[in-house]
Protein backbone atom coordinates (compact mmCIF):
# COMPACT_ATOMS: atom_id res chain seq x y z
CA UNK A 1 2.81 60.93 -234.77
CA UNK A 2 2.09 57.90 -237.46
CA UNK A 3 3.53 58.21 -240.74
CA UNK A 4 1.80 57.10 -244.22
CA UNK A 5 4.02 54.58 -245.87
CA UNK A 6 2.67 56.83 -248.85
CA UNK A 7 4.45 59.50 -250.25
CA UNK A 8 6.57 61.91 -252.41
CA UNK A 9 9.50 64.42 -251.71
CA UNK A 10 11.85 66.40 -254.38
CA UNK A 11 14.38 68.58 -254.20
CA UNK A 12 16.73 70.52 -256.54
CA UNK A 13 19.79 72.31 -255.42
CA UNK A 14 23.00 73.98 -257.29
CA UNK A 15 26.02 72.89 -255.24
CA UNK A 16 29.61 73.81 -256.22
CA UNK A 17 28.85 74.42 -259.97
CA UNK A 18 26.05 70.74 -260.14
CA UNK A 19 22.94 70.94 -260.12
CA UNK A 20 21.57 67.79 -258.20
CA UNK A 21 18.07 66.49 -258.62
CA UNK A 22 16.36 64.12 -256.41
CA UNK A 23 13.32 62.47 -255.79
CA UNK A 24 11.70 60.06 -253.68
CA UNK A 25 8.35 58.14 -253.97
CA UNK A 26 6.89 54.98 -251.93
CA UNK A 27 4.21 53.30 -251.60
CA UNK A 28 2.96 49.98 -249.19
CA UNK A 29 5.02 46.89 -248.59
CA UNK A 30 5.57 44.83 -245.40
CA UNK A 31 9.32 45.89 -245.21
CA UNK A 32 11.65 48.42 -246.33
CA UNK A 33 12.39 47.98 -249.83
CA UNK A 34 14.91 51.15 -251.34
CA UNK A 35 15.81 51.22 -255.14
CA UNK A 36 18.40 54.04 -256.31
CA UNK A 37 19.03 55.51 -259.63
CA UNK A 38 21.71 57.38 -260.08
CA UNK A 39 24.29 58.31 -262.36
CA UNK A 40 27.42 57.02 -263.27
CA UNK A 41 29.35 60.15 -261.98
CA UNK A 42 27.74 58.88 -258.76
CA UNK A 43 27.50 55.46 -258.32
CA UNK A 44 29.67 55.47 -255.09
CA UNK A 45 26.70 56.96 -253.28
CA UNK A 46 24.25 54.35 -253.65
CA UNK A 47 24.82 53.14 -250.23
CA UNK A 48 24.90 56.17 -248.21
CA UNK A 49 21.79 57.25 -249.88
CA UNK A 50 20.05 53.19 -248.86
CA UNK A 51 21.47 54.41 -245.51
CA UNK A 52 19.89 57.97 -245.40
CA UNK A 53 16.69 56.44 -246.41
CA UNK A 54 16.69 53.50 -243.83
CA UNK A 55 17.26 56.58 -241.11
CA UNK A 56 13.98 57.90 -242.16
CA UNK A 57 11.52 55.17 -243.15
CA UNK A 58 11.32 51.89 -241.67
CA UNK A 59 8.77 50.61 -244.30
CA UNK A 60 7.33 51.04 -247.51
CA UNK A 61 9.06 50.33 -251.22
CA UNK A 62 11.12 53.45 -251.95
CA UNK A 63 12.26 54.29 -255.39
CA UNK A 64 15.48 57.09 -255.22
CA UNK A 65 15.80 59.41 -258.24
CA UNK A 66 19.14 61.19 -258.61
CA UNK A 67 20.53 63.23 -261.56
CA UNK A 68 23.58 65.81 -262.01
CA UNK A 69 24.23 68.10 -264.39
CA UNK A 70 27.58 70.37 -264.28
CA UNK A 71 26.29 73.83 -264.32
CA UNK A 72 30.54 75.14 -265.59
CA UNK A 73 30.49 72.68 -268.49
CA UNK A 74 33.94 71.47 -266.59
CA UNK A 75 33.49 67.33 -266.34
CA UNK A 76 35.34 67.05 -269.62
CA UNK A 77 38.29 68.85 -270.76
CA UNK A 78 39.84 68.41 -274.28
CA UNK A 79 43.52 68.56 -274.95
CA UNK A 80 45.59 68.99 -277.90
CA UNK A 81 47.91 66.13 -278.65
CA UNK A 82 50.79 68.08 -280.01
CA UNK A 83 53.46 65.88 -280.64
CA UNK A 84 51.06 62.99 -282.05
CA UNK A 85 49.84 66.09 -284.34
CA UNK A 86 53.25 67.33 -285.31
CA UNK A 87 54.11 63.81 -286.02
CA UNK A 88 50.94 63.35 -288.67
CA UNK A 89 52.14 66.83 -290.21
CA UNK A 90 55.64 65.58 -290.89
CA UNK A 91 54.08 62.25 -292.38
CA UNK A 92 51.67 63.91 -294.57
CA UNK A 93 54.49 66.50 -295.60
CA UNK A 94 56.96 63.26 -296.61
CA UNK A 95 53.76 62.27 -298.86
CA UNK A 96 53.82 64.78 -300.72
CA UNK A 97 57.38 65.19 -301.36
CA UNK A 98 57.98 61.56 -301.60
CA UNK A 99 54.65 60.70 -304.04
CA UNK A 100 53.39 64.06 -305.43
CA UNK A 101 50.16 63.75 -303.11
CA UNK A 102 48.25 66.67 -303.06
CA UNK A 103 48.18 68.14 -299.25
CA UNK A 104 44.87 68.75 -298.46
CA UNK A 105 44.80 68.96 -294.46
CA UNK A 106 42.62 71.16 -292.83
CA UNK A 107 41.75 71.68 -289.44
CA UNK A 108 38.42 69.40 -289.91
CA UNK A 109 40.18 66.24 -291.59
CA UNK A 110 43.10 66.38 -288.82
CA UNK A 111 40.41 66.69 -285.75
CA UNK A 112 39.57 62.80 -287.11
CA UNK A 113 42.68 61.39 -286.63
CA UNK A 114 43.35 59.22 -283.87
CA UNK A 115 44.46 60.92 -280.38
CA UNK A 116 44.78 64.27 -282.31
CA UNK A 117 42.66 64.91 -279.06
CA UNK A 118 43.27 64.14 -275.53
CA UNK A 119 39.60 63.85 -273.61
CA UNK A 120 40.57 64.70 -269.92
CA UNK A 121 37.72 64.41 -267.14
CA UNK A 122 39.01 66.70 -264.33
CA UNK A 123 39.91 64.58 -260.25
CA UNK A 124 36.40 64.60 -258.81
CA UNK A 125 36.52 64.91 -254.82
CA UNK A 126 34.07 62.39 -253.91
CA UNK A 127 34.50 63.01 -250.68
CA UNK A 128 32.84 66.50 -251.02
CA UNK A 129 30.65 65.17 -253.91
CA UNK A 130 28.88 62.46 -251.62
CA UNK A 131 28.54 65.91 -249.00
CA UNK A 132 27.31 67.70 -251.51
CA UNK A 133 24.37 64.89 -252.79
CA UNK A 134 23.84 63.85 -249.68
CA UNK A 135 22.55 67.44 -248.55
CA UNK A 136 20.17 67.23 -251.41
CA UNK A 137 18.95 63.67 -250.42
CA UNK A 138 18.31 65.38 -246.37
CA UNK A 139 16.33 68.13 -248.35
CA UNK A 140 14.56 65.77 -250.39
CA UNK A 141 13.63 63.35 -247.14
CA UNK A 142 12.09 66.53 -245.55
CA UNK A 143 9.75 67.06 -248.20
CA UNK A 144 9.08 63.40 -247.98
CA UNK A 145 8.18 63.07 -244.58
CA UNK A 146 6.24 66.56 -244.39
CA UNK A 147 4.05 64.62 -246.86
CA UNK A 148 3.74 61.70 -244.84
CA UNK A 149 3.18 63.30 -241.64
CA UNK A 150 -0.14 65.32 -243.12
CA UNK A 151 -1.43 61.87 -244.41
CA UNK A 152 -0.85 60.57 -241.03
CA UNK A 153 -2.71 62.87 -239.22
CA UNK A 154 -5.99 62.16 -241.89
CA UNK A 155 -5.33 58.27 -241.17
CA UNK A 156 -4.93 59.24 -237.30
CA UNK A 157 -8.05 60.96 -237.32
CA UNK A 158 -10.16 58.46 -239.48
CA UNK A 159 -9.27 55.45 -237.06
CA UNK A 160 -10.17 57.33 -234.01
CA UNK A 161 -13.29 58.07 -235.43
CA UNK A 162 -13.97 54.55 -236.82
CA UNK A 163 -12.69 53.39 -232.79
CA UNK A 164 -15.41 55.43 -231.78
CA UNK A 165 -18.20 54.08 -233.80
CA UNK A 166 -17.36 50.66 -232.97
CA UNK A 167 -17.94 51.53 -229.07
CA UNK A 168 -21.17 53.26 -229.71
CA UNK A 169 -22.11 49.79 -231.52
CA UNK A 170 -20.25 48.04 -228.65
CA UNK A 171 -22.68 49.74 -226.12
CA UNK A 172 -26.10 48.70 -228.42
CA UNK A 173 -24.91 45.35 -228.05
CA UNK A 174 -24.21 45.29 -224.41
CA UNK A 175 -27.83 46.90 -223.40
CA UNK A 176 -29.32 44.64 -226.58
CA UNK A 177 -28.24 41.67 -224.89
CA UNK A 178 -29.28 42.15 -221.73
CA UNK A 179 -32.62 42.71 -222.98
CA UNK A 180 -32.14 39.46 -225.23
CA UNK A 181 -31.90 37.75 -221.69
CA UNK A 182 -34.62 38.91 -220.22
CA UNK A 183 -37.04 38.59 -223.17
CA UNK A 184 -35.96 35.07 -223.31
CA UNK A 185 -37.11 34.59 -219.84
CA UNK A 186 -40.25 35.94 -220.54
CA UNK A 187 -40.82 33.89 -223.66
CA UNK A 188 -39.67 30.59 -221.82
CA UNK A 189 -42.71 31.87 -219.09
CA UNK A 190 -45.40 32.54 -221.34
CA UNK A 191 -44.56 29.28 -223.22
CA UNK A 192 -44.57 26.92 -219.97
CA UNK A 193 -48.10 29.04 -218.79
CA UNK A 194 -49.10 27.85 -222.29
CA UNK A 195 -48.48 24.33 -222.18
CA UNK A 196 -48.91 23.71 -218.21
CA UNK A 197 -52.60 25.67 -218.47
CA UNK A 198 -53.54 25.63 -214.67
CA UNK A 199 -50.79 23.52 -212.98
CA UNK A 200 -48.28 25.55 -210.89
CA UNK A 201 -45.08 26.75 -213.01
CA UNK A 202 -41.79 25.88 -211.15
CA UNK A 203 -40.33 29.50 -211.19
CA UNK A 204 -36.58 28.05 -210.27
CA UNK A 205 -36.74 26.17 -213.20
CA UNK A 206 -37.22 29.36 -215.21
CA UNK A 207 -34.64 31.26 -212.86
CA UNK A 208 -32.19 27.85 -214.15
CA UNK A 209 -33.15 28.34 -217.51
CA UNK A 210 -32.60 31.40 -218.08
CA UNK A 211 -29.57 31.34 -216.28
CA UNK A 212 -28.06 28.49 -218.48
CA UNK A 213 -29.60 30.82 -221.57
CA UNK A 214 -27.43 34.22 -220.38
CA UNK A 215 -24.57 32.48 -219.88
CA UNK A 216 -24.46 31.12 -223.47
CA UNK A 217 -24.96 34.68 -224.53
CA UNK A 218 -23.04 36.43 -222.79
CA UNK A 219 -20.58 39.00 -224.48
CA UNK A 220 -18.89 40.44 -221.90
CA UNK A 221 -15.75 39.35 -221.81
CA UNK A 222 -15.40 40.04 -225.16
CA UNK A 223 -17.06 43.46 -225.30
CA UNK A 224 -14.44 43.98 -222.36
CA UNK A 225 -11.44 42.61 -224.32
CA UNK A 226 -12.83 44.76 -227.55
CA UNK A 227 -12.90 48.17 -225.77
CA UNK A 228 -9.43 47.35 -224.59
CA UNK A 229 -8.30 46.46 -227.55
CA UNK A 230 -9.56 50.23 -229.43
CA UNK A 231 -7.72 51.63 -226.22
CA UNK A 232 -4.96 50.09 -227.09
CA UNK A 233 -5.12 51.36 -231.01
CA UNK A 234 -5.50 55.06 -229.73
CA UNK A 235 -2.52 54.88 -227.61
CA UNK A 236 -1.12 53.53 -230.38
CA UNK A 237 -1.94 56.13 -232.65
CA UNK A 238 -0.69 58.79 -229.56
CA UNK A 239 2.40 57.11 -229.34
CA UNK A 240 3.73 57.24 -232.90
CA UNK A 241 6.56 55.90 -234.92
CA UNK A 242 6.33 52.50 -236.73
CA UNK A 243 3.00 50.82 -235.64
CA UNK A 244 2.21 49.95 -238.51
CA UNK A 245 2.40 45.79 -237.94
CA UNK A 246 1.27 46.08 -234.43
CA UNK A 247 -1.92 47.78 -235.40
CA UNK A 248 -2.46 44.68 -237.73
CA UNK A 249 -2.24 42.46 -235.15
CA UNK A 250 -4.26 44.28 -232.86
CA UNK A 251 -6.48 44.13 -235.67
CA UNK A 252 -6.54 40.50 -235.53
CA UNK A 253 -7.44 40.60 -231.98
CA UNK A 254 -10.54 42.83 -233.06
CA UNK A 255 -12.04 40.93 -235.28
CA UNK A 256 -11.61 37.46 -233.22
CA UNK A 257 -14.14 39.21 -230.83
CA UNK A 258 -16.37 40.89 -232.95
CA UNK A 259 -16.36 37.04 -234.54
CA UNK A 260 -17.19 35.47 -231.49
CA UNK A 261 -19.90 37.99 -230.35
CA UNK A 262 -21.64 37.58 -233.52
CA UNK A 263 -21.68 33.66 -232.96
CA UNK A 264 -23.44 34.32 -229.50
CA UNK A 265 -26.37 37.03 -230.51
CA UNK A 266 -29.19 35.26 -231.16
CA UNK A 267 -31.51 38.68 -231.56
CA UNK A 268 -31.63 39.89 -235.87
CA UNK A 269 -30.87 43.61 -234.42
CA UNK A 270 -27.87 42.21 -232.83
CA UNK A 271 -26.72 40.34 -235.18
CA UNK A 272 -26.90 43.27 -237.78
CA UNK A 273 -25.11 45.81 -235.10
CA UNK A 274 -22.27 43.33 -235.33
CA UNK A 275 -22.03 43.07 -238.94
CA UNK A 276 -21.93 46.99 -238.87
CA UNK A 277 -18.86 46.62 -236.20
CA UNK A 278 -17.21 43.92 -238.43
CA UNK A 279 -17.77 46.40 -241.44
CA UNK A 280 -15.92 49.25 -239.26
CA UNK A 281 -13.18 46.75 -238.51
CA UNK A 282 -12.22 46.08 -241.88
CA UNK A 283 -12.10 49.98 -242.95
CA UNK A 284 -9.73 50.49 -240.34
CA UNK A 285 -7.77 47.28 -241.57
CA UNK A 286 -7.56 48.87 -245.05
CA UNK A 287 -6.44 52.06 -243.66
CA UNK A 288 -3.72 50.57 -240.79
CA UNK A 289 -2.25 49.08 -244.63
CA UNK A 290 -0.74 52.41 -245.30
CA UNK A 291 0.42 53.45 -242.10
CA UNK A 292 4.27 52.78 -241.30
C-alpha cells in the first residue's frame, strides 16, 4: 500500500504521574527531513525520537511536537536551609542587642534571603523516561500513518483511473493512425489521378509512398513502450512502500512518448487526443508529488 507523504498524528497519554503530548505533521520534500521540539526535561530523546520517525517514514519534512507536564507536582522539591536560617536569626538577634535595631523578621522577609531555601529537582530515571515518551511517540506514529494510508488509497485510486484514461486515448490514437495512413494513400491517389488526367498511375509508386508515409508515422513502438510503462505504475501502486521517486521517473518515461507521438500525428484529432494524454500525464505527476 502507498503512503501520502501528507499527514498528521497526535497522541496524549498519562505515564507514571506525566502527561506526555505529541504530535506529528509532514508535508512533501524529496528526502526525509525530521525537526523535534521538545522540552528541556527531555532533550536526551531527540535522537531516539529522529530514529522512531526514520522507522516509519522514509520521506517527507516532519515536524515532532513533544510536551510534559508532571501530573504529582513532584519535579521540584523545596527544602528548608536550617542552619543557613538559624545562622541569619543569631545575626539579626546580635543587631539588636548590639545596635538597638528593631527586630522585625517575619516569615515573608526571611523567605528572601539567600539559600533560606534549598530548590531540589528529584533523580529522573531517563532510562524509563525515554520508555515512557517513546510509547507515546509509537502511539502518535499510528495515528500518523492511519492518516497516510487512507490518503494513499484516494491517490492509489486516482492514478489507476487517470492510467486508464490514458489507454482509452492510447487506443484512439492507434486506430486514428492507421486510418491517417490509409487516408493519406487515398489523398496521394486522387491527387496523382488529378494531375496525370488519362495517363496510367504507377500503383507501386503509391504502394512506396505510402509506405515511406506510415513509417514516418508510426506510433507503435511508443504506444507499446507507453502501455508498458502504466503497467508498470499499477504494479507499482500494488506493490507499495516508498515509490514515490520511481513513479517520477517512470513519469519521465511517459511523457518522452506521449512527446514523441505528438511530433509524429499529423491528423488535428490526433494531435488533440495527445494533448488530452499529456494533460492526464501531468495530473498524475502532481499527484505521484505527495506519495512517499
Amino acid at each position: 500500500m502507498i503512503k501520502s507523504m501528507t499527514g498528521y498524528g497526535r497522541a496524549v497519554e498519562v505515564v507514571n504521574g506525566r502527561e506526555f503530548t505529541v504530535e506529528l505533521r509532514s508535508v512533501n520534500n524529496r528526502y526525509l527531513d525530521c525537526s523535534v521540539r521538545l522540552p528541556r526535561i527531555l532533550s536526551f530523546g531527540e535522537d531516539a525520537v529522529k530514529q522512531a520517525v526514520k522507522n516509519a517514514i522514509s520521506r517527507g519534512k516532519v515536524d515532532v511536537f513533544i510536551t510534559v507536564r508532571s501530573e504529582g507536582g513532584d519535579e521540584v522539591q523545596v527544602t528548608l536551609n536550617t542552619e543557613v536560617l538559624k545562622s541569619y536569626l543569631s545575626a539579626m538577634q546580635r543587631m539588636t542587642e548590639e545596635f538597638g535595631v528593631q527586630n522585625d523578621a517575619t516569615t515573608s522577609s526571611l523567605s528572601r534571603l539567600p539559600e533560606v531555601f534549598v530548590l531540589e529537582k528529584p533523580q529522573v530515571d531517563e532510562q524509563q523516561l525515554l520508555a515512557d515518551l517513546m510509547g507515546v511517540v509509537n502511539k502518535a506514529l499510528e495515528g500518523y500513518n492511519a492518516m497516510r494510508e487512507a490518503e494513499g488509497q484516494a491517490l492509489d485510486r486516482d492514478l489507476r483511473s487517470r492510467g486508464e484514461t490514458i489507454l482509452s486515448l492510447v487506443s484512439q490514437v492507434e486506430q486514428g493512425n492507421s486510418q491517417t495512413v490509409v487516408d493519406y494513400r487515398t489523398r496521394l491517389e486522387n491527387k496523382l489521378k488529378e494531375v496525370l488526367a488519362n495517363i496510367a498511375i504507377d500503383e507501386s509508386r503509391i504502394l512506396t509512398e505510402a509506405a515511406i508515409f506510415a513509417d514516418k508515422v508510426a506510433v507503435d513502438e511508443e504506444t507499446v513502450r507507453l502501455r508498458s510503462h502504466l503497467q508498470q505504475m499499477n504494479t507499482m501502486l500494488s506493490t507499495g512502500g516508498a515509490v514515490g521517486r520511481k513513479l517520477d521517473f517512470l513519469l519521465q518515461e511517459m511523457n518522452r512518448e506521449a512527446n514523441t507521438i505528438g511530433s509524429k500525428c499529423t491528423d488535428v484529432k490526433l494531435t488533440r487526443i495527445v494533448v488530452e494524454i499529456k494533460a492526464e500525464l501531468e495530473k498524475i505527476r502532481e499527484q505521484t508529488q505527495n506519495i512517499e
